[in-house]
Protein backbone atom coordinates (compact mmCIF):
# COMPACT_ATOMS: atom_id res chain seq x y z
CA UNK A 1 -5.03 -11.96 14.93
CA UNK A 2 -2.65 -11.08 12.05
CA UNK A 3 -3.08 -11.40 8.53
CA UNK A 4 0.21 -11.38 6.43
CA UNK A 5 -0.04 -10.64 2.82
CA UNK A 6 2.09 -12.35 -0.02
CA UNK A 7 2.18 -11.41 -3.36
CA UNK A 8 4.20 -14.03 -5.53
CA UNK A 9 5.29 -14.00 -8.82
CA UNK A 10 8.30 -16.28 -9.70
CA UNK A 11 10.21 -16.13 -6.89
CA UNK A 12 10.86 -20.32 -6.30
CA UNK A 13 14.31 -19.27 -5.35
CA UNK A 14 13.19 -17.18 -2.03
CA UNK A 15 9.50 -18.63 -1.08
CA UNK A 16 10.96 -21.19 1.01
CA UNK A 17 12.58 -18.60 2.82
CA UNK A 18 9.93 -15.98 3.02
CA UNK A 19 6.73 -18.68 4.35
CA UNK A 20 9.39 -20.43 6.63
CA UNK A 21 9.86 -17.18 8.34
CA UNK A 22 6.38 -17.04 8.90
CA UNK A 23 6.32 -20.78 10.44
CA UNK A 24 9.22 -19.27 12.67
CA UNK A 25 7.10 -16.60 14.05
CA UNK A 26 6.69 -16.57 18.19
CA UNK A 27 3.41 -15.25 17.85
CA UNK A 28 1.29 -18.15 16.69
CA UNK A 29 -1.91 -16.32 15.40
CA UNK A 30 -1.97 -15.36 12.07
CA UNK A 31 -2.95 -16.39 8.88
CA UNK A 32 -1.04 -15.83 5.37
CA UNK A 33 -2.22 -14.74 2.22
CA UNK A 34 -0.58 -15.96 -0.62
CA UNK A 35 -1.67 -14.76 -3.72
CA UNK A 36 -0.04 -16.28 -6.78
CA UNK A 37 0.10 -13.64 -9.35
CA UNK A 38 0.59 -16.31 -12.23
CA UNK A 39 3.87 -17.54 -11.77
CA UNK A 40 5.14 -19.27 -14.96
CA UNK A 41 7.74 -21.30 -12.47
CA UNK A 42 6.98 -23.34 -9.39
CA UNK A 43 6.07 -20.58 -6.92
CA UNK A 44 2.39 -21.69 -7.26
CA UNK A 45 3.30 -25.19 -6.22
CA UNK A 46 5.25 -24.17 -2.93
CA UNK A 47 2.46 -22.14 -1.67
CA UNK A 48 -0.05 -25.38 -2.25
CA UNK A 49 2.74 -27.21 -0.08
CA UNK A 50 2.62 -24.87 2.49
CA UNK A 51 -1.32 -24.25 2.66
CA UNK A 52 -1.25 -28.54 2.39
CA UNK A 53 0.46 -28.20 5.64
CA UNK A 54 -0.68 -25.62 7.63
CA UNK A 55 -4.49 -24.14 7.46
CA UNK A 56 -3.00 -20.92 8.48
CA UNK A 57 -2.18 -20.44 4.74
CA UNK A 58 -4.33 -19.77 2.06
CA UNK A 59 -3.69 -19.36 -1.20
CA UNK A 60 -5.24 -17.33 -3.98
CA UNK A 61 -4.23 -18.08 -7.84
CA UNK A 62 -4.97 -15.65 -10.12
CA UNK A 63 -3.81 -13.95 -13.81
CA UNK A 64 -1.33 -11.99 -13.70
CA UNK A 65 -1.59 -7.87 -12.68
CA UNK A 66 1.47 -6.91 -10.83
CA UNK A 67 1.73 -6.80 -7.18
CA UNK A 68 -0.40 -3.83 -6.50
CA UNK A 69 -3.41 -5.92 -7.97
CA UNK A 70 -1.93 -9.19 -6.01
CA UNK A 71 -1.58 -6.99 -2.90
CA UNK A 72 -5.62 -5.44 -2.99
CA UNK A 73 -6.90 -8.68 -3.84
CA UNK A 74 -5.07 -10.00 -0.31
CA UNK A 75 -6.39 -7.40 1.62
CA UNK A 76 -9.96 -8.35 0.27
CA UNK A 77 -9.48 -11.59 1.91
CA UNK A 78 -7.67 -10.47 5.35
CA UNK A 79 -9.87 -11.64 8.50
CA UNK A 80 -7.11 -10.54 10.56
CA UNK A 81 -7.28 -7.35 13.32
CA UNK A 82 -3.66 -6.28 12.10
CA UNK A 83 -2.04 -6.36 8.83
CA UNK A 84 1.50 -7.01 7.53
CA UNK A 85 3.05 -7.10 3.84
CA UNK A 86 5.75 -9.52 3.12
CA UNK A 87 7.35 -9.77 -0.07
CA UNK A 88 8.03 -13.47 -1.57
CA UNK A 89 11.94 -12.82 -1.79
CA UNK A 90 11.92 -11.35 1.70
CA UNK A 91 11.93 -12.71 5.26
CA UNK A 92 11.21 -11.75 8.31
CA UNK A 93 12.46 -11.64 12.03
CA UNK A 94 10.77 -14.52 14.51
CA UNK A 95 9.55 -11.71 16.65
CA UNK A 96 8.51 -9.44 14.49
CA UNK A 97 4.75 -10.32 14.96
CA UNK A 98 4.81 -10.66 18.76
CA UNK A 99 6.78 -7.18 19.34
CA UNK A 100 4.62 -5.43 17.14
CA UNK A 101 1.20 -6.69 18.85
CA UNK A 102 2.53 -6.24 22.29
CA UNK A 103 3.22 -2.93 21.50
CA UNK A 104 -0.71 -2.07 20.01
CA UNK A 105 -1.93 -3.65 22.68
CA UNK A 106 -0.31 -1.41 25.29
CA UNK A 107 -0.13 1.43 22.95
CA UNK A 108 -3.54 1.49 21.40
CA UNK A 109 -1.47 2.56 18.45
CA UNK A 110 -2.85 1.92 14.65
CA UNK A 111 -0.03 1.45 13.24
CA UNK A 112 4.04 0.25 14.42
CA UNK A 113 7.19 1.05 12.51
CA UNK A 114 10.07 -0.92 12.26
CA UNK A 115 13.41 -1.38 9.98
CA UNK A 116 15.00 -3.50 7.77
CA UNK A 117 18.38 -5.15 8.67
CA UNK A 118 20.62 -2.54 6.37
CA UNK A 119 23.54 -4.87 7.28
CA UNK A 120 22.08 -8.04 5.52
CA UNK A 121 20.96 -5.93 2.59
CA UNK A 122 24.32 -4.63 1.83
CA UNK A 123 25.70 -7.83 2.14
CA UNK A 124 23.10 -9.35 -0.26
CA UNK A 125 24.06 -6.70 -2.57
CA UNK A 126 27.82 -7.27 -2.32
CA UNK A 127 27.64 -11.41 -2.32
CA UNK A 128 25.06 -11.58 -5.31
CA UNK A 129 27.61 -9.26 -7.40
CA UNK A 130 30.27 -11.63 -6.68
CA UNK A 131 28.13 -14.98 -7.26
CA UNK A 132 28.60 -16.12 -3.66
CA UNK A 133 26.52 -17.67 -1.92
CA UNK A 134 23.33 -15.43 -0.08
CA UNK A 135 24.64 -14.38 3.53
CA UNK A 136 23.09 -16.01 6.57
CA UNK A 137 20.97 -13.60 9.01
CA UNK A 138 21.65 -13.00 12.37
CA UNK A 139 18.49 -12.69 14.86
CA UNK A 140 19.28 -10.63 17.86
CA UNK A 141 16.66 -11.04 20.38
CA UNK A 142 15.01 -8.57 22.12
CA UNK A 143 13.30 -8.80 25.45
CA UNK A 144 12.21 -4.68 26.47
CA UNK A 145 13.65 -2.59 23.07
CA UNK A 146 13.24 0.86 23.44
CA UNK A 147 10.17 2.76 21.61
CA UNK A 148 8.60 5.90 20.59
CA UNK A 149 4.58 6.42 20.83
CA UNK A 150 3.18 9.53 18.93
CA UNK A 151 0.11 11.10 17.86
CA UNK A 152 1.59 12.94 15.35
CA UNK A 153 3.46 10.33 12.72
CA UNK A 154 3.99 13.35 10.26
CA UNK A 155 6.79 14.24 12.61
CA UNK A 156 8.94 11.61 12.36
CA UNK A 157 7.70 9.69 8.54
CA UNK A 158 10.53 10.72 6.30
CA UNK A 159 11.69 9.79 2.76
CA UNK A 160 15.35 11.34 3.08
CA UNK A 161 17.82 8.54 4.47
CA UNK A 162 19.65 11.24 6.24
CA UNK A 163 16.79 13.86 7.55
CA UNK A 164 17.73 17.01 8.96
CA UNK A 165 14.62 17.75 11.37
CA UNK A 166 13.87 14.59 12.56
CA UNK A 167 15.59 12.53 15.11
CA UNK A 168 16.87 9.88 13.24
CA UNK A 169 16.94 7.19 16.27
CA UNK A 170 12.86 7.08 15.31
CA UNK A 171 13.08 8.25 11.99
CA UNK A 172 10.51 6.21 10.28
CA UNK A 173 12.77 6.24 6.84
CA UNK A 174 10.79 5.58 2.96
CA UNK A 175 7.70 4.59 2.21
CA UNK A 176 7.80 0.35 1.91
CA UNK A 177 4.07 -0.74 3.22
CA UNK A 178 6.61 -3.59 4.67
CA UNK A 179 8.10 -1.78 7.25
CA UNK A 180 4.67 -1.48 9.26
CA UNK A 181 2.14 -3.36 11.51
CA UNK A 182 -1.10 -1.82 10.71
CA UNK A 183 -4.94 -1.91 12.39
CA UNK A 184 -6.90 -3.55 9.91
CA UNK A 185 -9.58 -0.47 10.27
CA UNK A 186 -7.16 2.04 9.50
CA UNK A 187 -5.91 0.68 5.80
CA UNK A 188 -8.59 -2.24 4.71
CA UNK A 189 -9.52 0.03 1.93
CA UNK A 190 -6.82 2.01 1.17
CA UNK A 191 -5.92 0.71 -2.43
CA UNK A 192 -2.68 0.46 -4.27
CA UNK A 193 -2.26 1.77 -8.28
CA UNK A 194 -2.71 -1.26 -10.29
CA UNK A 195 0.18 -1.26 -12.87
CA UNK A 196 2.61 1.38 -11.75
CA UNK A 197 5.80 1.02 -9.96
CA UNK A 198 6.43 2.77 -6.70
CA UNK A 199 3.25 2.00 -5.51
CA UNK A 200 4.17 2.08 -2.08
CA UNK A 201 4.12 5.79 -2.56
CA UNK A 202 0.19 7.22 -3.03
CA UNK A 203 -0.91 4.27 -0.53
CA UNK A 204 1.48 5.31 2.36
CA UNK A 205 0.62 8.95 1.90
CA UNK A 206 -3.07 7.79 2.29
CA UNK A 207 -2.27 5.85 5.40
CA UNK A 208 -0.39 8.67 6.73
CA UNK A 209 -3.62 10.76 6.60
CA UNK A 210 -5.54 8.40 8.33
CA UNK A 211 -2.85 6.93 11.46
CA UNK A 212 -3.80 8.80 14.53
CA UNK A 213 -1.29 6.73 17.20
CA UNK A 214 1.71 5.54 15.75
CA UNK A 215 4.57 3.37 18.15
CA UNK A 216 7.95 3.58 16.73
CA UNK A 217 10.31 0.22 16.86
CA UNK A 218 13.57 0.96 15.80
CA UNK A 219 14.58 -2.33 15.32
CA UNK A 220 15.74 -4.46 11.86
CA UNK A 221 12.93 -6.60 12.07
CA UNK A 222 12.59 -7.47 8.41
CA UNK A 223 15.20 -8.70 6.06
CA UNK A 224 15.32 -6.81 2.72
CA UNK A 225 16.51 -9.06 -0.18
CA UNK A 226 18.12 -6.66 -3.21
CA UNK A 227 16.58 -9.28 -5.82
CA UNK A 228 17.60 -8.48 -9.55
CA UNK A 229 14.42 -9.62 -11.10
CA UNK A 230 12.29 -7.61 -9.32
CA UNK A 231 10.19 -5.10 -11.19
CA UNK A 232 11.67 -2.19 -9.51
CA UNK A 233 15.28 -3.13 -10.40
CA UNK A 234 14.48 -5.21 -13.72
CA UNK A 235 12.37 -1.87 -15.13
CA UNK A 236 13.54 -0.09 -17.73
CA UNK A 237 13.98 3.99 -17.20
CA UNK A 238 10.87 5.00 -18.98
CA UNK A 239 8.16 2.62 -16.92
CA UNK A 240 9.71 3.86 -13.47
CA UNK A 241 9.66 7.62 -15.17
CA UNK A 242 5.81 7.57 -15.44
CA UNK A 243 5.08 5.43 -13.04
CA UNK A 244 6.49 8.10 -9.96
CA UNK A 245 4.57 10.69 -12.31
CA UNK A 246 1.58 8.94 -11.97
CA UNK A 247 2.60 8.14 -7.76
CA UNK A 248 3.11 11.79 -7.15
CA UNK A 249 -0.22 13.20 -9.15
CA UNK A 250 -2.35 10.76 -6.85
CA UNK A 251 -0.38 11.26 -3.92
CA UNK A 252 -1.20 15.21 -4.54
CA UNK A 253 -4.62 14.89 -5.21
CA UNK A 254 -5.43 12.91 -1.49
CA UNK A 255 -3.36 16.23 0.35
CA UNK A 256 -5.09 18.82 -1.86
CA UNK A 257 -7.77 18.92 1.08
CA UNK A 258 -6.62 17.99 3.63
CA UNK A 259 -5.22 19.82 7.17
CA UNK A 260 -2.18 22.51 6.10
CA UNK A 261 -0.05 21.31 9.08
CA UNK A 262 -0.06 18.17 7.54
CA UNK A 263 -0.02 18.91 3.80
CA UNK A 264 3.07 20.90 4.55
CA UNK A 265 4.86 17.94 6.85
CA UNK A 266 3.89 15.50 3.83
CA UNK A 267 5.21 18.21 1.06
CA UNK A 268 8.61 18.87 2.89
CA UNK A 269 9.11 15.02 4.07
CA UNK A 270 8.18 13.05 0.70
CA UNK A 271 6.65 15.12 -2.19
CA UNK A 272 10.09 17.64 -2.32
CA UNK A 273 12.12 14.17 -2.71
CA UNK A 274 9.91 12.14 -5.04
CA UNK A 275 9.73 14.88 -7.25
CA UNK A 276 13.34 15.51 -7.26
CA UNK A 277 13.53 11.79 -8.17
CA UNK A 278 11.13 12.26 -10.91
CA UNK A 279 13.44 15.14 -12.39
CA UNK A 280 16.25 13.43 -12.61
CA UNK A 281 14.65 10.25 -14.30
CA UNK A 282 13.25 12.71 -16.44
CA UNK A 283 16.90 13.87 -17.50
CA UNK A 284 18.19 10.91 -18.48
CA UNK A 285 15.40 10.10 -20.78
């Protein structure tokens, strides 16, 4: 019923973590992609183990082209009727798969929004500085949570982390592809930008163009792991400078057409701050 996509590149540290999550999942149907984007350490190995041991994961090897190219060549392979993104240094809440399929199912929704615990992240960031050891999650478990179900996900889809005109208690904050449960229909061939950072960017403005339900979780179903080697936080100034230049001219050229009322939502909520990001990486060059 779900496919769960896995890009891995050198992350032996964390895969453990991040495909034991996935084995800790109430909701039992699923499969896992794991595409190993040519790790040089033993990330390739654990996702054998793992596949060895469960049929439910596959895994794809292949040279190495950055996440965005490990990430399309998953969804090629998806046989799943929903779709979730997990990243190899992340984990993820044991109910995150059941609440979000209970709640398409009596939604009809195409796509559900959830959080990150910001609590765990923060603590991450604070531990790792000090060279303790990672902190241990807590799962709260939820039997009825509260929810939001809209035809109209412009409204609430926000990059600000403190937005003015939305109700924040379903403010669906940034653009990770992480944070959602989507219908397979609605994304299977919406591509990422091989080779750029921010990615996450011109694909979720795409999605947002095509979403015509949307339920709204506001729960910390995923755990957000601040890891230093990442590309986004290992990248030098001048790659993350041209790669949101890049993000924003692609992003610009999917709203050029379409409806105002939503062109204007999408300007306001996430062009306005991506291109004040933009400026001020271009200043410090």
């Amino acid at each position: 019923m779900v496919s769960i996509i896995v890009p891995i590149y050198n992350v032996e540290a964390y895969l453990r973590r991040a495909l034991d999550s996935i084995l800790s999942q109430t909701h039992k149907e699923w499969e896992a992609i794991l595409v190993d984007d040519g790790s040089t350490d033993g990330s390739g190995r654990i996702a054998e183990e793992y596949a060895q041991s469960d049929r439910r994961f596959r895994v794809i090897h292949q040279p190495n082209g950055g996440q965005s190219e490990a990430r399309n060549v998953g969804m090629q392979h998806m046989r799943g009727e929903y779709l979730l993104f997990l990243d190899a240094d992340d984990f993820m809440h044991p109910q995150l798969m059941a609440l979000c399929v209970e709640a398409i199912l009596r939604d009809g929704s195409d796509l559900v929004a959830f959080t990150y615990d910001r609590k765990y992240r923060t603590m991450g960031m604070v531990k790792h500085f000090l060279r303790l050891d990672d902190p241990k999650p807590h799962f709260e478990f939820y039997k009825e949570p509260p929810y939001l179900v809209t035809d109209n996900i412009l409204a609430y889809a926000t990059e600000y982390s403190k937005p003015r005109d939305i109700d924040q208690r379903w403010a669906i904050k940034h653009c990770q592809a992480w944070r959602c449960m989507y219908k397979t229909y609605a994304v299977h061939d919406v591509r990422f930008i091989p080779g750029i950072l921010y990615e996450d960017f011109p694909w979720w403005s795409e999605v947002l163009l095509r979403v015509k339900r949307c339920t709204i979780l506001n729960l910390p179903l995923y755990f957000y792991y601040p890891n230093p080697g990442s590309d986004i936080l290992s990248a030098d100034q001048a790659r993350k400078t041209e790669s949101l230049r890049k993000g924003i001219e692609a992003a610009k050229k999917l709203y050029a057409d379409a409806p105002a009322d939503k062109r204007k939502a999408w300007e306001h909520h996430f062009l306005t701050p991506f291109e004040e990001k933009l400026k001020k990486k271009e200043a410090k060059q």
